[in-house]
PDB file of N, CA and C in Angstrom:
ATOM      1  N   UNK A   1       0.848  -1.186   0.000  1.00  0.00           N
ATOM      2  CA  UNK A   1       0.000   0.000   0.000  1.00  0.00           C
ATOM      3  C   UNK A   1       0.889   1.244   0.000  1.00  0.00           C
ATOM      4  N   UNK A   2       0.575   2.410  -1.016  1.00  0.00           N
ATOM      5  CA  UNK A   2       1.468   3.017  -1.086  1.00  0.00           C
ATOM      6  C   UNK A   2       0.860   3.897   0.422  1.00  0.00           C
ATOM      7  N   UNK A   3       2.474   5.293   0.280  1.00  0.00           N
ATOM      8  CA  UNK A   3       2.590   6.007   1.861  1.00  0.00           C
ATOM      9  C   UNK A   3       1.862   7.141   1.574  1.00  0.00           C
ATOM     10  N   UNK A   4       0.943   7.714   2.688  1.00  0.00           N
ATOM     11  CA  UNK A   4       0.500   8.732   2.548  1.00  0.00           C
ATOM     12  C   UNK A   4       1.616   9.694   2.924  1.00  0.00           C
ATOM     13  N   UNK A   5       1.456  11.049   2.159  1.00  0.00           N
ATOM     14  CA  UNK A   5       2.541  12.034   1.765  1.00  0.00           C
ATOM     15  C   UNK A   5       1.651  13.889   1.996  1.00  0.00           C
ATOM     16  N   UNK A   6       2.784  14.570   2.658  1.00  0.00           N
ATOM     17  CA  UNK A   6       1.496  15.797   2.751  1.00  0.00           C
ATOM     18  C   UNK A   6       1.402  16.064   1.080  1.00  0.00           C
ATOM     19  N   UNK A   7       0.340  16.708   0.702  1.00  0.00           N
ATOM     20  CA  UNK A   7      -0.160  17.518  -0.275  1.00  0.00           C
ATOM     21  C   UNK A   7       1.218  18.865  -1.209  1.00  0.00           C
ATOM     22  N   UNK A   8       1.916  19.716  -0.107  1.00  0.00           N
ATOM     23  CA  UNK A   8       3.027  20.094  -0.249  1.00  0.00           C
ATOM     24  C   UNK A   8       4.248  19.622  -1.124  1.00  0.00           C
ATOM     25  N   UNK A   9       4.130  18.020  -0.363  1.00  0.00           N
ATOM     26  CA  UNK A   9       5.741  17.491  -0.844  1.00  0.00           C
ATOM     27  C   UNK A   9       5.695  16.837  -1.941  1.00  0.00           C
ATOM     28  N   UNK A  10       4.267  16.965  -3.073  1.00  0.00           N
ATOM     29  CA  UNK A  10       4.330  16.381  -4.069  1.00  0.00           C
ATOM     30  C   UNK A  10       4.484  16.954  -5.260  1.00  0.00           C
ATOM     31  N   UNK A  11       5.284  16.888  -6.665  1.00  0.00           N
ATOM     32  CA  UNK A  11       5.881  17.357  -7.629  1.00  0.00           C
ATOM     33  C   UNK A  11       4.716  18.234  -8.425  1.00  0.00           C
ATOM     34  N   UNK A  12       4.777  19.766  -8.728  1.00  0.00           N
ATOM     35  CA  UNK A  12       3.786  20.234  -9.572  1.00  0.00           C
ATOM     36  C   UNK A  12       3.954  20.105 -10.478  1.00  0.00           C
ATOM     37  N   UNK A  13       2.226  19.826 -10.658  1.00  0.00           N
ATOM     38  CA  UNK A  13       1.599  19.033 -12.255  1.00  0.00           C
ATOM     39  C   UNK A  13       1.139  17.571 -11.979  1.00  0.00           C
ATOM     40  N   UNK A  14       1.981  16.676 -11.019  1.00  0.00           N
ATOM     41  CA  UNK A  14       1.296  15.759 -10.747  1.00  0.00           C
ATOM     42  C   UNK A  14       0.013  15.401 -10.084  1.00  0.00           C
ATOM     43  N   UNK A  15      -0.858  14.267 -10.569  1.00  0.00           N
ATOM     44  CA  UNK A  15      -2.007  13.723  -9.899  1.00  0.00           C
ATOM     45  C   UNK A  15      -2.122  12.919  -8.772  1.00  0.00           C
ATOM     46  N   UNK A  16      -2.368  13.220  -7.442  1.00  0.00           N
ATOM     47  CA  UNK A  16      -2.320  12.555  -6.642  1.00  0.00           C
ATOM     48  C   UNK A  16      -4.323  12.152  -6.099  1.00  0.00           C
ATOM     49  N   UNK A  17      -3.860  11.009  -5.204  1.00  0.00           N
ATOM     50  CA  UNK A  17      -5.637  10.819  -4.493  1.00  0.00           C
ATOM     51  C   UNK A  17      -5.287  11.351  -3.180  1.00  0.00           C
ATOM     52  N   UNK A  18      -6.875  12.126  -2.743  1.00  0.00           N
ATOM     53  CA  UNK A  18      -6.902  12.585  -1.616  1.00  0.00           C
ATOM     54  C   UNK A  18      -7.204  11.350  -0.236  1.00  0.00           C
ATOM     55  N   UNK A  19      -6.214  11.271   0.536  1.00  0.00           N
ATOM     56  CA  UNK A  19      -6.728  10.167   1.516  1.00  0.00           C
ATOM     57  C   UNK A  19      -7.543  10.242   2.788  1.00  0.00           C
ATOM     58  N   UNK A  20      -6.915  11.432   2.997  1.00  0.00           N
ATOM     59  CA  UNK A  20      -7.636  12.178   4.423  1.00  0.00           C
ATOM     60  C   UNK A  20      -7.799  13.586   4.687  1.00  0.00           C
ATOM     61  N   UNK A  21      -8.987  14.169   5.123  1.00  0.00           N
ATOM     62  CA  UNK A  21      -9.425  15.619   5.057  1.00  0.00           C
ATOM     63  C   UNK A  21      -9.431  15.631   6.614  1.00  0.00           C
ATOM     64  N   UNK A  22      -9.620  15.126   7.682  1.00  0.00           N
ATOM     65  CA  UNK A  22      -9.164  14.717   9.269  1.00  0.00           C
ATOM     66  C   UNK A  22      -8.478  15.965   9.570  1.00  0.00           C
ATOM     67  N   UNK A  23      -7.377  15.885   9.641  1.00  0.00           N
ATOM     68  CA  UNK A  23      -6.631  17.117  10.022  1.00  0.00           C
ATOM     69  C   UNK A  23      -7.043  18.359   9.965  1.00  0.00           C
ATOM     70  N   UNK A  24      -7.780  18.552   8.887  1.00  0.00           N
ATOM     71  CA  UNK A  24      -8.484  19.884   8.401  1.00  0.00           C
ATOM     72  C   UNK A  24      -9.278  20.682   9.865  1.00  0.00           C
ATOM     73  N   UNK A  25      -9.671  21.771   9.617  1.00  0.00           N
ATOM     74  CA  UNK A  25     -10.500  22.461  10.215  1.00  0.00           C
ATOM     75  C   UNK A  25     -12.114  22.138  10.191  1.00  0.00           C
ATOM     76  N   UNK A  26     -12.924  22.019  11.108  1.00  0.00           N
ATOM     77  CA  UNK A  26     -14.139  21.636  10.346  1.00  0.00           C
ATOM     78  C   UNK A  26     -14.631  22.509   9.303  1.00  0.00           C
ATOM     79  N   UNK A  27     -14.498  23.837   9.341  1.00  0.00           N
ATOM     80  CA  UNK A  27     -15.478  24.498   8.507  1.00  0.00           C
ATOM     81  C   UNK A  27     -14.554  24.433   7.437  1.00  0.00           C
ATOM     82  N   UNK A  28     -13.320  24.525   7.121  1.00  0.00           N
ATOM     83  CA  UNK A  28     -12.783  24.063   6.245  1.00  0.00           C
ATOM     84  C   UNK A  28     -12.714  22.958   5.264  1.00  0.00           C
ATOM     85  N   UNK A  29     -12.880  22.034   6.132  1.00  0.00           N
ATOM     86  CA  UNK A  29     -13.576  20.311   5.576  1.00  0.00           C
ATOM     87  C   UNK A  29     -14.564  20.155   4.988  1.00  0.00           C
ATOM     88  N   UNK A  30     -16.069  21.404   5.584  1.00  0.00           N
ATOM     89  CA  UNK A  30     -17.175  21.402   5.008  1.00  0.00           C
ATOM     90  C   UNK A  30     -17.070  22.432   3.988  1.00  0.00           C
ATOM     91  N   UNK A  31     -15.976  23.174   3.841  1.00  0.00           N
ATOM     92  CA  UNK A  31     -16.263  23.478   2.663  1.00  0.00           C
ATOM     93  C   UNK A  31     -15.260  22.824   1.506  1.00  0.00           C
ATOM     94  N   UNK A  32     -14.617  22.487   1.473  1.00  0.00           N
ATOM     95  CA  UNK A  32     -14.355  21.479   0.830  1.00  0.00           C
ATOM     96  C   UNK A  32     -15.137  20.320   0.270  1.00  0.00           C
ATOM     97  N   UNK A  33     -15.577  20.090   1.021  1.00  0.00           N
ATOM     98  CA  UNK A  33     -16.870  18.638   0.669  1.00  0.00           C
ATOM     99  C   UNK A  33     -17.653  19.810  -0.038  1.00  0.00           C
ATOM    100  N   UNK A  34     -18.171  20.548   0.429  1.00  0.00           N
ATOM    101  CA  UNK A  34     -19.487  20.985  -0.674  1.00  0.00           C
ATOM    102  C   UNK A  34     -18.824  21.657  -2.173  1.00  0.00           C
ATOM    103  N   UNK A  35     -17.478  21.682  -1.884  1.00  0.00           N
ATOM    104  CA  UNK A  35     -17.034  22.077  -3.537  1.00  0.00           C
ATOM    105  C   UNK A  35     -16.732  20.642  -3.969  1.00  0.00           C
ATOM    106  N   UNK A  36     -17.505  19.689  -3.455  1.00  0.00           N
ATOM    107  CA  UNK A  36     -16.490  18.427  -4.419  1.00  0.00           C
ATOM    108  C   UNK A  36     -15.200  17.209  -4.018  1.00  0.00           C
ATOM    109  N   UNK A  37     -14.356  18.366  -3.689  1.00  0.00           N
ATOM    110  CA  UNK A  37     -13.285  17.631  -2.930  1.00  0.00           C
ATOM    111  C   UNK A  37     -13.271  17.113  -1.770  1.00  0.00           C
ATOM    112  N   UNK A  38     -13.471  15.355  -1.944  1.00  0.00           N
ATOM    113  CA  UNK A  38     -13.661  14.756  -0.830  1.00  0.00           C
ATOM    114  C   UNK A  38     -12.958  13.463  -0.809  1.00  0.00           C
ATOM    115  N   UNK A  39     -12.844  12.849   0.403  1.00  0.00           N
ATOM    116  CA  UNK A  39     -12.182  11.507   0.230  1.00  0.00           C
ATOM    117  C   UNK A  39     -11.557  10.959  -0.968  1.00  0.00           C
ATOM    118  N   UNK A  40     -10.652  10.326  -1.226  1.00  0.00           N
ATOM    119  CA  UNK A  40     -10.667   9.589  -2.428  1.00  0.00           C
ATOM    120  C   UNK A  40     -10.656  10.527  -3.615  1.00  0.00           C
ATOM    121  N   UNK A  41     -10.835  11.959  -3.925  1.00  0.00           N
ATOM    122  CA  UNK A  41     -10.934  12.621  -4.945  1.00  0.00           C
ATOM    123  C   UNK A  41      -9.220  12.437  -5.800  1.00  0.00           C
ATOM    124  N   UNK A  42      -9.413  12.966  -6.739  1.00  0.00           N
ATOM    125  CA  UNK A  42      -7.849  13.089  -7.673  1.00  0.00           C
ATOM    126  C   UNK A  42      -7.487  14.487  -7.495  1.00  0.00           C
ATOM    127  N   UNK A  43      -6.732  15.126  -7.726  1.00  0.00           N
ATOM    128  CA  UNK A  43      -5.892  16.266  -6.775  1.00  0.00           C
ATOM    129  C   UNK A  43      -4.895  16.840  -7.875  1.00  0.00           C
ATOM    130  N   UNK A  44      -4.790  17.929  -8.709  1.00  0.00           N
ATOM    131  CA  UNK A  44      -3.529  17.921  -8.994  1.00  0.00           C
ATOM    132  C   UNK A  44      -2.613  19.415  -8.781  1.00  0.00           C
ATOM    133  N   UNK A  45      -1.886  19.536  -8.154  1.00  0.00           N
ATOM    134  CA  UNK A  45      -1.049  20.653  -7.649  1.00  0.00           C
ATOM    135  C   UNK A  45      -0.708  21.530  -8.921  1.00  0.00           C
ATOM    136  N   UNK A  46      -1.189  22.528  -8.864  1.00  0.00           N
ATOM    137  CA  UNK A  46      -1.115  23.760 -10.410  1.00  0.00           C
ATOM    138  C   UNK A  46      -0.336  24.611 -10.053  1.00  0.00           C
ATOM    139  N   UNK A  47      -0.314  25.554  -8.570  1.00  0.00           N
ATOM    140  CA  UNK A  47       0.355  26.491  -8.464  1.00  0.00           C
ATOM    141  C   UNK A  47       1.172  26.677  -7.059  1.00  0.00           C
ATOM    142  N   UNK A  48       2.223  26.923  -7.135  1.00  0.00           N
ATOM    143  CA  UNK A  48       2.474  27.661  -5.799  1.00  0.00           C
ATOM    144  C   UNK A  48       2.849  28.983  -5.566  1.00  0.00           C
ATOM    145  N   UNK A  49       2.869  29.560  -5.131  1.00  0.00           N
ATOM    146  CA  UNK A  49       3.052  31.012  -5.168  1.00  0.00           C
ATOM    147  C   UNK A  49       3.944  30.950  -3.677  1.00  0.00           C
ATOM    148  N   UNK A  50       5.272  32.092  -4.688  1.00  0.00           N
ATOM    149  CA  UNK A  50       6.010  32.662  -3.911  1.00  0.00           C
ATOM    150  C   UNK A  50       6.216  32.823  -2.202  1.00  0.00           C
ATOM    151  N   UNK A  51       7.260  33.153  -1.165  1.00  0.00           N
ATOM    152  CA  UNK A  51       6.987  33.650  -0.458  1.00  0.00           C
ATOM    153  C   UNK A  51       5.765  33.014   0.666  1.00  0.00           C
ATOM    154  N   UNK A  52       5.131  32.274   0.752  1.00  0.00           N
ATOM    155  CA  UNK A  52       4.068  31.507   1.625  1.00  0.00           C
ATOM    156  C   UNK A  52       3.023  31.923   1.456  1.00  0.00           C
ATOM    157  N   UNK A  53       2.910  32.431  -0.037  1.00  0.00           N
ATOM    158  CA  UNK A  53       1.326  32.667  -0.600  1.00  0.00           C
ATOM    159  C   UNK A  53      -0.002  31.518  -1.125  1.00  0.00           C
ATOM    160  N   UNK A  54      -0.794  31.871  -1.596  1.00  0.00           N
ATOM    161  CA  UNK A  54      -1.631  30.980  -1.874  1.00  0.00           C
ATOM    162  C   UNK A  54      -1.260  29.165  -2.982  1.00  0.00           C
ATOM    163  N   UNK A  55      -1.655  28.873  -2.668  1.00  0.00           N
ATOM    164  CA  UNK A  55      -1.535  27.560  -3.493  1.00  0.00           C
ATOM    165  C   UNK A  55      -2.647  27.130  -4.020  1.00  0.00           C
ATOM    166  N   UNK A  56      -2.431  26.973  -5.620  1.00  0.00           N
ATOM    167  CA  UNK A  56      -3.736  26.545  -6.391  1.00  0.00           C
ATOM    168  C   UNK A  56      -3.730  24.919  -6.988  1.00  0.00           C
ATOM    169  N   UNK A  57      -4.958  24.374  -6.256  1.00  0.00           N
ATOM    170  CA  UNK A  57      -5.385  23.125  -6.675  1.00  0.00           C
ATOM    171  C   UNK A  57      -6.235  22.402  -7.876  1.00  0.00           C
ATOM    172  N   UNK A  58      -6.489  21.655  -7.963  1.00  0.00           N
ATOM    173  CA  UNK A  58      -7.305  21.267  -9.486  1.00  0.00           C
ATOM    174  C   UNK A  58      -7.720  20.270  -8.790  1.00  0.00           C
ATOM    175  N   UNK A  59      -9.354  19.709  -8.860  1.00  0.00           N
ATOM    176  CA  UNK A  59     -10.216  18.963  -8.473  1.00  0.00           C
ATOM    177  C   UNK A  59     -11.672  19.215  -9.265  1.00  0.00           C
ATOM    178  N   UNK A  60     -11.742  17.879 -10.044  1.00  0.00           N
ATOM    179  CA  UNK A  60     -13.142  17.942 -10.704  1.00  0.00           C
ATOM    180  C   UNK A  60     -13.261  19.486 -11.693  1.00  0.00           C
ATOM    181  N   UNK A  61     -12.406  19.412 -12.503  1.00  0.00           N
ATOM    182  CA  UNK A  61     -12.169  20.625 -13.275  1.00  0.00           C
ATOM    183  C   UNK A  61     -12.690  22.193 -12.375  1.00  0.00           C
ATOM    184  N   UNK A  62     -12.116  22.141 -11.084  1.00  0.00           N
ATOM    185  CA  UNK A  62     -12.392  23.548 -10.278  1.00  0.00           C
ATOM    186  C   UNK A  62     -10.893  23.884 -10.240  1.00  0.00           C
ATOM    187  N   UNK A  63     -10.638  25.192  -9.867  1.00  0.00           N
ATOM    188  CA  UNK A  63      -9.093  25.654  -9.305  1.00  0.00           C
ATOM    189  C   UNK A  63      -9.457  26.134  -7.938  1.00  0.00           C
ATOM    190  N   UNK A  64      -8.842  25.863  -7.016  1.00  0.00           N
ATOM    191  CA  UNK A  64      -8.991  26.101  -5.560  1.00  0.00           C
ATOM    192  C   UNK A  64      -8.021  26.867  -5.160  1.00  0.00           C
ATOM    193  N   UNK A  65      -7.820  28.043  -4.298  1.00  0.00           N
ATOM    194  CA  UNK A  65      -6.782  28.568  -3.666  1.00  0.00           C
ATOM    195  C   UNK A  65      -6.686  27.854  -2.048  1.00  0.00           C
ATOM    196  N   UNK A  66      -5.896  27.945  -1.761  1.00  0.00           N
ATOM    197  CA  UNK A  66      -5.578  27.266  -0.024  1.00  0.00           C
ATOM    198  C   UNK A  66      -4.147  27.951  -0.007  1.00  0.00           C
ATOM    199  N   UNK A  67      -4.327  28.033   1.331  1.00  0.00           N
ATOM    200  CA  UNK A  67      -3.095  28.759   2.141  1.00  0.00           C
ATOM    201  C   UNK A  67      -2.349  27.510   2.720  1.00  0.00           C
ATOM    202  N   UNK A  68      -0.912  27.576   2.139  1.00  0.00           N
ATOM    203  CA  UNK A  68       0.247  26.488   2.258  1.00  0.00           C
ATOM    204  C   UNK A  68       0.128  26.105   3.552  1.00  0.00           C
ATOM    205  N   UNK A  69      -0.627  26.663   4.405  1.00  0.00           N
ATOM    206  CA  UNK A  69      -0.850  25.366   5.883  1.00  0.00           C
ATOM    207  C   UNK A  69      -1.770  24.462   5.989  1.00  0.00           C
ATOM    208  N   UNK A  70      -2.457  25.082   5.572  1.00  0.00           N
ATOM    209  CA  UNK A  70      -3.746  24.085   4.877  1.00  0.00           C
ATOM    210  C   UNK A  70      -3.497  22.887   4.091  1.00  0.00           C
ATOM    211  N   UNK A  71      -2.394  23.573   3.243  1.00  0.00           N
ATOM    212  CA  UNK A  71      -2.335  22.189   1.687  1.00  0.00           C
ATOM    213  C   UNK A  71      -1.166  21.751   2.526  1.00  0.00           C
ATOM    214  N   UNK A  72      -0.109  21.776   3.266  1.00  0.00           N
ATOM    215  CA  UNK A  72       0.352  20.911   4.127  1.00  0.00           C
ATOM    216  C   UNK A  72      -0.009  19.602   4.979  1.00  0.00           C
ATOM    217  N   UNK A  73      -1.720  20.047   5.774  1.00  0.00           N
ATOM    218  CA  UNK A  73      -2.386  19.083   6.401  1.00  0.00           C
ATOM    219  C   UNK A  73      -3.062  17.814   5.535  1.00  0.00           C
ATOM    220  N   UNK A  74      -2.999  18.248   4.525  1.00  0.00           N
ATOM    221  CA  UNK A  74      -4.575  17.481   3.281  1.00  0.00           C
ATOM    222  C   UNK A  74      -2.984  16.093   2.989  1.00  0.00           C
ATOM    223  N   UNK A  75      -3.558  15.305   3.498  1.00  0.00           N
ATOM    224  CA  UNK A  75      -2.734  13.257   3.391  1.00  0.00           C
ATOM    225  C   UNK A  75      -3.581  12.738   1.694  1.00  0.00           C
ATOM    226  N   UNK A  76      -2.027  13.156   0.776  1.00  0.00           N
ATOM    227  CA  UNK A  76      -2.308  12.339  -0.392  1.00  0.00           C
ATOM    228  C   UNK A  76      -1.695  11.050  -0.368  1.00  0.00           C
ATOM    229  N   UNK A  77      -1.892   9.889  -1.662  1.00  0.00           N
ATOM    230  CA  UNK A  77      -1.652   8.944  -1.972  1.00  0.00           C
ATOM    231  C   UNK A  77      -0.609   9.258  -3.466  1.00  0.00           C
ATOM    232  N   UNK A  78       0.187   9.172  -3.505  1.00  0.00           N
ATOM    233  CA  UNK A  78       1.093   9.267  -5.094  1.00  0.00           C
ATOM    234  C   UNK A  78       0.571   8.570  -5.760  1.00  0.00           C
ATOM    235  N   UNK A  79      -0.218   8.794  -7.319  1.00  0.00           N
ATOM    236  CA  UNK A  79      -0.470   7.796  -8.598  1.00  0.00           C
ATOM    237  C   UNK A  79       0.646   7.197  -9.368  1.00  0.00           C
ATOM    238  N   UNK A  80       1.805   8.110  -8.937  1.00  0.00           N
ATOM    239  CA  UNK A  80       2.995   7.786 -10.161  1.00  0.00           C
ATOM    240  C   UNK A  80       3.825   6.336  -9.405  1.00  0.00           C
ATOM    241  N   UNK A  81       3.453   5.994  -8.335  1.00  0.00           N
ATOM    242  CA  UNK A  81       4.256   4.883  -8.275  1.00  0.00           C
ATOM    243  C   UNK A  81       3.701   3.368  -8.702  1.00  0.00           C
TER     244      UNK A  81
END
């Protein structure tokens, strides 16, 4: 079974699965779930921005911004192995 990995430490452009939203904040979690991104979703890291700025996600053809502490907590699964 592959290792869950933070969200952060994975290569941009790649597709990863989301394993666990847990860590999250609740109201954060719920909003997440109501855009889509939930358990098990596919994930792919588009942007990072400079300096400890926003970070943009790709889920279910949406772009998401999250603040790099956030996309730190979110436990992916790597597809590429």
């Amino acid at each position: 079974m592959p290792e869950c990995i933070s969200l952060l430490r994975t290569p941009l452009g790649q597709i990863v699965r989301l394993q666990s939203l847990a860590p999250l904040h609740p109201s954060l979690r719920r909003r997440l779930t109501d855009m889509g991104i939930n358990e098990g979703s596919f994930i792919r890291l588009k942007k990072i921005s400079l300096l400890g700025g926003p970070i943009v996600i790709e889920c279910n053809g949406q772009l998401v911004g999250l603040r790099q502490n956030q996309v730190k907590q979110l436990e992916v699964v790597p597809t590429w192995t």
